[in-house]
C-alpha atoms as a PDB file:
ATOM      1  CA  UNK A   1     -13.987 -11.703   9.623  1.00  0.00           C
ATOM      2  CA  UNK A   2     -14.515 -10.021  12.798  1.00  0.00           C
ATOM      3  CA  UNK A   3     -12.445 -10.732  15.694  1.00  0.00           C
ATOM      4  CA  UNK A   4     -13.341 -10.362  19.653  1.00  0.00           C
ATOM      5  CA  UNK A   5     -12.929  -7.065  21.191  1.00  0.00           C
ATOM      6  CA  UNK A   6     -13.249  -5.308  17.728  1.00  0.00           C
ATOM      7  CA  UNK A   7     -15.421  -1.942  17.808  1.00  0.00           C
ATOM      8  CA  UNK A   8     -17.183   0.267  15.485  1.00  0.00           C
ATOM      9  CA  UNK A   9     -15.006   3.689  15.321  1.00  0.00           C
ATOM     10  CA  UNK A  10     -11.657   1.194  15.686  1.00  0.00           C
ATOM     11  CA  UNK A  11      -8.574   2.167  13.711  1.00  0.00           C
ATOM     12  CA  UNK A  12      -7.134  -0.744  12.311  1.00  0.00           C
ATOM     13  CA  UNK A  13      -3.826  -0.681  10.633  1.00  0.00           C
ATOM     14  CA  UNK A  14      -2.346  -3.744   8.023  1.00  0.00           C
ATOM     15  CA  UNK A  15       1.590  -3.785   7.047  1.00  0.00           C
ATOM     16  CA  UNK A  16       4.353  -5.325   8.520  1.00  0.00           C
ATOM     17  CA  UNK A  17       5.262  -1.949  10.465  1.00  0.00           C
ATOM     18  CA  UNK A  18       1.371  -2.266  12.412  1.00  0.00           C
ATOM     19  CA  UNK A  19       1.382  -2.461  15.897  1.00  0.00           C
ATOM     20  CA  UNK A  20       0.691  -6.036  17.783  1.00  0.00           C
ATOM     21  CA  UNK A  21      -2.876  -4.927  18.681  1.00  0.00           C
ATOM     22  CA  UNK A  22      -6.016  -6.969  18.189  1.00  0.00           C
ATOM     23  CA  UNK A  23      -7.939  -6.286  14.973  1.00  0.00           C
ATOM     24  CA  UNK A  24      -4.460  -5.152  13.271  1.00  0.00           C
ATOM     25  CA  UNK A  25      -2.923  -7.438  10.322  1.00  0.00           C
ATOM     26  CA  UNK A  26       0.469  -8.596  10.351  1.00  0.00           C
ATOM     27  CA  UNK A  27       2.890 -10.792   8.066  1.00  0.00           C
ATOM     28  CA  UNK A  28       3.521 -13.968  10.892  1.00  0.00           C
ATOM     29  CA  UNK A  29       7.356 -13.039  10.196  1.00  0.00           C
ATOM     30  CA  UNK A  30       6.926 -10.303  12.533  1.00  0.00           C
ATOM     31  CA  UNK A  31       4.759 -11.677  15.375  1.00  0.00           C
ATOM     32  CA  UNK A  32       6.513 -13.091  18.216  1.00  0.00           C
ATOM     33  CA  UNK A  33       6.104 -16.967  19.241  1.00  0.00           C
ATOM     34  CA  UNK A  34       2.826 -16.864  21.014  1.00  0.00           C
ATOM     35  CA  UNK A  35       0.700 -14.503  19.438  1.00  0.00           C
ATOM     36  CA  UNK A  36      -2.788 -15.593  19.239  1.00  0.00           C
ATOM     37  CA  UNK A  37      -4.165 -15.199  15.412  1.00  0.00           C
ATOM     38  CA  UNK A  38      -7.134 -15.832  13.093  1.00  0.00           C
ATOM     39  CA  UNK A  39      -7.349 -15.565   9.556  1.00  0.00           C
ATOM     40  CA  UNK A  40      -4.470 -16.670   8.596  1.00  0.00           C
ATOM     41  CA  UNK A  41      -3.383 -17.157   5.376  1.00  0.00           C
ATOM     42  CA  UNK A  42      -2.049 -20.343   3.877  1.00  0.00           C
ATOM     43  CA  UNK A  43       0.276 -18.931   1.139  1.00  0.00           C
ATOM     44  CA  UNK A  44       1.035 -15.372   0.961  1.00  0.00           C
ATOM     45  CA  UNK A  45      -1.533 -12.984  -0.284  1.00  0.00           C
ATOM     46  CA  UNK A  46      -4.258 -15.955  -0.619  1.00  0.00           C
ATOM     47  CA  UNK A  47      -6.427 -13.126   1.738  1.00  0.00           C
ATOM     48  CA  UNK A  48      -6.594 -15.740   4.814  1.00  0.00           C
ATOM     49  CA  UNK A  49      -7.753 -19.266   4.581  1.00  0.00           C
ATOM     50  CA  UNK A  50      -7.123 -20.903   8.004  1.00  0.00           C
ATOM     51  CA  UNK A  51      -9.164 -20.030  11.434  1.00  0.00           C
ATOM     52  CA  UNK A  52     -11.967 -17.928  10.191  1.00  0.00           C
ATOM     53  CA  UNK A  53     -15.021 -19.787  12.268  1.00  0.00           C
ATOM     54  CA  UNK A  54     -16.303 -18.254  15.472  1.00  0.00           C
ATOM     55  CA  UNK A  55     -14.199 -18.289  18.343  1.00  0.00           C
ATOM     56  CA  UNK A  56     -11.615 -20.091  16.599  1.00  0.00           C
ATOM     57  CA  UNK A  57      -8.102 -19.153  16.592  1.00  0.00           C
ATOM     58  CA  UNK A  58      -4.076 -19.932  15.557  1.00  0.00           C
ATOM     59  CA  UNK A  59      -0.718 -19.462  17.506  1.00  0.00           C
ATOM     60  CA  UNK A  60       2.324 -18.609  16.649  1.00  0.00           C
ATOM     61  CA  UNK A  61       4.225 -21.971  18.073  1.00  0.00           C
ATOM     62  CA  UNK A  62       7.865 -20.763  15.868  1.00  0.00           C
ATOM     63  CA  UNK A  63       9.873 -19.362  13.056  1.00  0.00           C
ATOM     64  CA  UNK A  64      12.237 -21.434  11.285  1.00  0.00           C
ATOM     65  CA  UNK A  65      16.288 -20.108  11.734  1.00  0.00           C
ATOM     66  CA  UNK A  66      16.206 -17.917   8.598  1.00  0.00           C
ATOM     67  CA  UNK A  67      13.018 -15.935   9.453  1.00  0.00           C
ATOM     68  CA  UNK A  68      11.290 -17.595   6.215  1.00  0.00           C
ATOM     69  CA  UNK A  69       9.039 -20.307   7.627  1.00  0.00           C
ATOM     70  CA  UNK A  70       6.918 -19.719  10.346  1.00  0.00           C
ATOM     71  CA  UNK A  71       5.111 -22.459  12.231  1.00  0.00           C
ATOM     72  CA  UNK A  72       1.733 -22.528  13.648  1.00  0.00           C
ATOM     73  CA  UNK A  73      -0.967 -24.243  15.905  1.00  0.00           C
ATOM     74  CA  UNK A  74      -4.289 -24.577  14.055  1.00  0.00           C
ATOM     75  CA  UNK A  75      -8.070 -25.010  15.856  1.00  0.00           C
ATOM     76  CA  UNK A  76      -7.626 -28.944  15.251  1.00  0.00           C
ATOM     77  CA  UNK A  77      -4.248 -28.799  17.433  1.00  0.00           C
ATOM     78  CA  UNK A  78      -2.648 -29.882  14.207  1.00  0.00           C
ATOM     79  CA  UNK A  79       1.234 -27.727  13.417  1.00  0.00           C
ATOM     80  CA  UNK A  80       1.335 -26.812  10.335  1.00  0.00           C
ATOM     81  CA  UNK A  81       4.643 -24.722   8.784  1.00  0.00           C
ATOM     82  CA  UNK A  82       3.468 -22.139   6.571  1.00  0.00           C
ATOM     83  CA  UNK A  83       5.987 -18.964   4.854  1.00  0.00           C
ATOM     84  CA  UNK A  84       6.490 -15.912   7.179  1.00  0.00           C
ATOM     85  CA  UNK A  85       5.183 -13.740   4.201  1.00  0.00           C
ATOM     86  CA  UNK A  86       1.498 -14.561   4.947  1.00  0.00           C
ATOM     87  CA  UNK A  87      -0.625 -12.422   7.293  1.00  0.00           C
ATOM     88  CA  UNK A  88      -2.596 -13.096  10.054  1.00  0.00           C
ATOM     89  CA  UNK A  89      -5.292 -10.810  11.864  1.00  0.00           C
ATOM     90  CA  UNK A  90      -3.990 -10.683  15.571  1.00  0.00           C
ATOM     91  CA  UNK A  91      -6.810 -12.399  18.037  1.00  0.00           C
ATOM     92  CA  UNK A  92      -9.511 -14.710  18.324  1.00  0.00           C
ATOM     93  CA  UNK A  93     -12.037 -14.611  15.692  1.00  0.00           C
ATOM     94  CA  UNK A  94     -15.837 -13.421  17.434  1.00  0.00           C
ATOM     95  CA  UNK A  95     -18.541 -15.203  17.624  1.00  0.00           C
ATOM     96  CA  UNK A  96     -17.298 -18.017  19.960  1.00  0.00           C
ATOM     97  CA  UNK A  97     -19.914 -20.193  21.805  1.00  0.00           C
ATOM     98  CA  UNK A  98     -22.598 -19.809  19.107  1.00  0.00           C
ATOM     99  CA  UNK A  99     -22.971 -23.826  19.532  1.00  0.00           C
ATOM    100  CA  UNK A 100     -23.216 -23.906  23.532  1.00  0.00           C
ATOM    101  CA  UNK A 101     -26.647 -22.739  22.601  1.00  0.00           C
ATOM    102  CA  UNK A 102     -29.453 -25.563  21.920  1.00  0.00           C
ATOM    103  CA  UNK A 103     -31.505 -25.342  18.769  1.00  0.00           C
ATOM    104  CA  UNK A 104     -34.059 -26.495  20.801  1.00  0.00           C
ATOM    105  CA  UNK A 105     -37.119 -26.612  18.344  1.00  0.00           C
ATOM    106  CA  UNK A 106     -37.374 -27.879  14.520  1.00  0.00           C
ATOM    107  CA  UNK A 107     -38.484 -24.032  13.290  1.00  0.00           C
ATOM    108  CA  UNK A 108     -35.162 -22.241  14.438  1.00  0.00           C
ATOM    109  CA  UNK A 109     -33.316 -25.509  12.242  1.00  0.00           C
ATOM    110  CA  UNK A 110     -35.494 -24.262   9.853  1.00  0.00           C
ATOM    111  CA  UNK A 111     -34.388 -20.649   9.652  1.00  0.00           C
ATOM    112  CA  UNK A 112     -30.720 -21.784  10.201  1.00  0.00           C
ATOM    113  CA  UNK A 113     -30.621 -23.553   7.334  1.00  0.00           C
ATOM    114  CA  UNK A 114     -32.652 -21.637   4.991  1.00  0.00           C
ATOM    115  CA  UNK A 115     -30.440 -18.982   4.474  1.00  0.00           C
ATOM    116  CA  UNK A 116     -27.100 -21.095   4.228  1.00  0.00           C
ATOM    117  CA  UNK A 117     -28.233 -23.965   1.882  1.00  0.00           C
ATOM    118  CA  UNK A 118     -30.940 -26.726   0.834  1.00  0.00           C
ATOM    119  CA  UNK A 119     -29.648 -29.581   3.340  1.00  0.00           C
ATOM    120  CA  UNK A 120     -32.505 -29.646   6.220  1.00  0.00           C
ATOM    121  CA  UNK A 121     -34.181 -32.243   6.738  1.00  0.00           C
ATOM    122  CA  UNK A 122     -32.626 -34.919   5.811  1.00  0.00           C
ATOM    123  CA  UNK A 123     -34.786 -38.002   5.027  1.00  0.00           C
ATOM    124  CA  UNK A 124     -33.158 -41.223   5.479  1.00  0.00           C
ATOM    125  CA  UNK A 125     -32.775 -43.270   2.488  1.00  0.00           C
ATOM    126  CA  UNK A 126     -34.510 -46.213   3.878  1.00  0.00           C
ATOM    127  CA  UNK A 127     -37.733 -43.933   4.526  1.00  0.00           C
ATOM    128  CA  UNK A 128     -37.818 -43.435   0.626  1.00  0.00           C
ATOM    129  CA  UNK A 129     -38.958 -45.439  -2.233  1.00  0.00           C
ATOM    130  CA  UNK A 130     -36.846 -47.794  -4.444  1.00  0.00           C
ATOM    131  CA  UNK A 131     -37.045 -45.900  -7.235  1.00  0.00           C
ATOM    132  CA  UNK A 132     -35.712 -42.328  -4.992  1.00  0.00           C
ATOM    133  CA  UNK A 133     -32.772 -43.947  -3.626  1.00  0.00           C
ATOM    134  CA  UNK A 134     -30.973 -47.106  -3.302  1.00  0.00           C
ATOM    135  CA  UNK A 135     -32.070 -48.121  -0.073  1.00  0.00           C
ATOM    136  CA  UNK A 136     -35.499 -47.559  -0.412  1.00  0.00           C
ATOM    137  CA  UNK A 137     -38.925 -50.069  -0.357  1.00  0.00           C
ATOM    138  CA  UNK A 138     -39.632 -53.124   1.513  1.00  0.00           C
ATOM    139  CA  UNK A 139     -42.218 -54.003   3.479  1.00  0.00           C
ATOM    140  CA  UNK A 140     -40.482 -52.946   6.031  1.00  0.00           C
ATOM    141  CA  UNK A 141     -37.865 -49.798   6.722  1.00  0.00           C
ATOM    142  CA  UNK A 142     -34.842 -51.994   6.482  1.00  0.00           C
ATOM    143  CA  UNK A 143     -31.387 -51.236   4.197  1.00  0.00           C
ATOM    144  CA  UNK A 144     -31.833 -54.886   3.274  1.00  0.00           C
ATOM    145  CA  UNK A 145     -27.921 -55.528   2.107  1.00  0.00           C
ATOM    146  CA  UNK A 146     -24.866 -54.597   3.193  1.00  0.00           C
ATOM    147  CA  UNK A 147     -24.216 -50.271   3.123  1.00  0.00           C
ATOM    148  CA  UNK A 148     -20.778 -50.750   2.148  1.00  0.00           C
ATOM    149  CA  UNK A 149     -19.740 -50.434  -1.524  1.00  0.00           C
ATOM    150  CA  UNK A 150     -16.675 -50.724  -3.866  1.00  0.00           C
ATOM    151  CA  UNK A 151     -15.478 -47.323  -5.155  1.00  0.00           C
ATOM    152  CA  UNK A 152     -16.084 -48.838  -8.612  1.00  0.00           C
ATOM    153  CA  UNK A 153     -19.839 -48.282  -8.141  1.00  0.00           C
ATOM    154  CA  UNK A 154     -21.744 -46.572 -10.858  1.00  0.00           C
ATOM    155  CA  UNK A 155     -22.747 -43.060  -9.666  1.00  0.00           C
ATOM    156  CA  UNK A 156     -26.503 -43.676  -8.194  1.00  0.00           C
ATOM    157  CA  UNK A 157     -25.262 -47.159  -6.743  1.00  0.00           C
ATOM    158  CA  UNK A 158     -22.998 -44.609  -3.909  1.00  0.00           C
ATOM    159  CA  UNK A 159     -24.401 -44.121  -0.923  1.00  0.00           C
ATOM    160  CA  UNK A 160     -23.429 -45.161   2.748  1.00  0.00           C
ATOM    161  CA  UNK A 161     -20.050 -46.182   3.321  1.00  0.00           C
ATOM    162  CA  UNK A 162     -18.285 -45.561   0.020  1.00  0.00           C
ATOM    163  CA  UNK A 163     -15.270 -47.706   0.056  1.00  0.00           C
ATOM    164  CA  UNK A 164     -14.946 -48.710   3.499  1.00  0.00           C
ATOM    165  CA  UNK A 165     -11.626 -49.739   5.165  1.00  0.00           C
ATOM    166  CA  UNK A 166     -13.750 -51.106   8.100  1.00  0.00           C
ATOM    167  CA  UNK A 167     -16.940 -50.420   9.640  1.00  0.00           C
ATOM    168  CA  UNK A 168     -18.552 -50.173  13.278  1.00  0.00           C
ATOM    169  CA  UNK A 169     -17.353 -48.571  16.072  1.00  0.00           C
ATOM    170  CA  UNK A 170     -13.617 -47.813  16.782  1.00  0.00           C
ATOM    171  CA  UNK A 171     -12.933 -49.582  20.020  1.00  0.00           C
ATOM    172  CA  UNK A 172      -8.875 -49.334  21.650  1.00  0.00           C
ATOM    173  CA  UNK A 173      -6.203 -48.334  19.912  1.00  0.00           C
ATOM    174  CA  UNK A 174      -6.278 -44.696  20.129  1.00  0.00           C
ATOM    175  CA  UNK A 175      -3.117 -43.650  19.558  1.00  0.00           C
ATOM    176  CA  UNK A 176      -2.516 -46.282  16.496  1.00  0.00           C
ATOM    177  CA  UNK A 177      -5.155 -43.267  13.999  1.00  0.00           C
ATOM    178  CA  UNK A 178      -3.277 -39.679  13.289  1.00  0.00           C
ATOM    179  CA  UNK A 179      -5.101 -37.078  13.005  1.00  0.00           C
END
């Protein structure tokens, strides 16, 4: 994973003796409180696991008393404490905007999707037939019963809200959900 300001020709140096320079990879141990990271790892030597989309990043919010817990600020705003043993590439990881950008037109959905996986287009289920999916036929496009189902459901019975605690919109009570 790249990160922003990275060039070809760059010397980039890994080890807990590197300078604090972006594109260089250090243990979080030895990063001041702060430092702006990507690609951090979760549990040592795991070879980075957290902030690796474009333009996403960490920080370096503390390190625990004994210098063996370090934690950190991740994309979601969510702390999480992981061991001062794992590394982290210093800087923001490139790419960053590549949403602002409007698809615009079915054909560049197409090519998006093509080379990641077969998910595009989606057809909904109550534009299908009964025997294609559960919420198919009728003389009309309608679901036709209620979407919500027990988690008990056989495998081909699950689709739409699998086990729902509620359903509709969340109205008030914003600070009563964590994140």
């Amino acid at each position: 994973v790249a990160v922003e300001g990275a060039h070809t020709g760059q010397f980039v140096y890994c080890g807990s003796k590197a300078q604090l320079s972006i594109g260089n990879v250090l243990p979080l141990g030895k990063m001041p409180e702060g430092t702006i990271i990507s690609m951090c790892e979760e549990k040592a030597m795991d070879r980075g696991k957290l902030a690796r989309a474009s333009g996403t990043s960490c920080m370096v919010v503390g390190h625990s008393d004994d210098m063996k817990k370090t934690r950190i600020r991740l994309p979601s705003g969510s702390r999480k404490t992981v061991p001062s043993s794992c590394r982290a590439v210093v800087g923001i990881v490139a790419g960053g905007g590549r949403m602002d950008k409007p698809v615009l037109k079915a054909g560049n959905n197409f090519h998006k999707f093509k080379v990641k996986r077969n998910c595009w287009p989606k057809v909904r289920g109550s534009a299908k037939n009964p025997v294609e999916h559960p919420h198919g036929g009728g003389n009309h496009q309608h679901v036709g019963h209620p979407t919500t189902l027990a988690r008990s459901s056989s495998a081909g019975q699950k689709v739409g809200l699998i086990a729902a605690r509620r359903t509709g919109l969340l109205k008030g009570g914003a600070g009563k959900y964590k994140k």
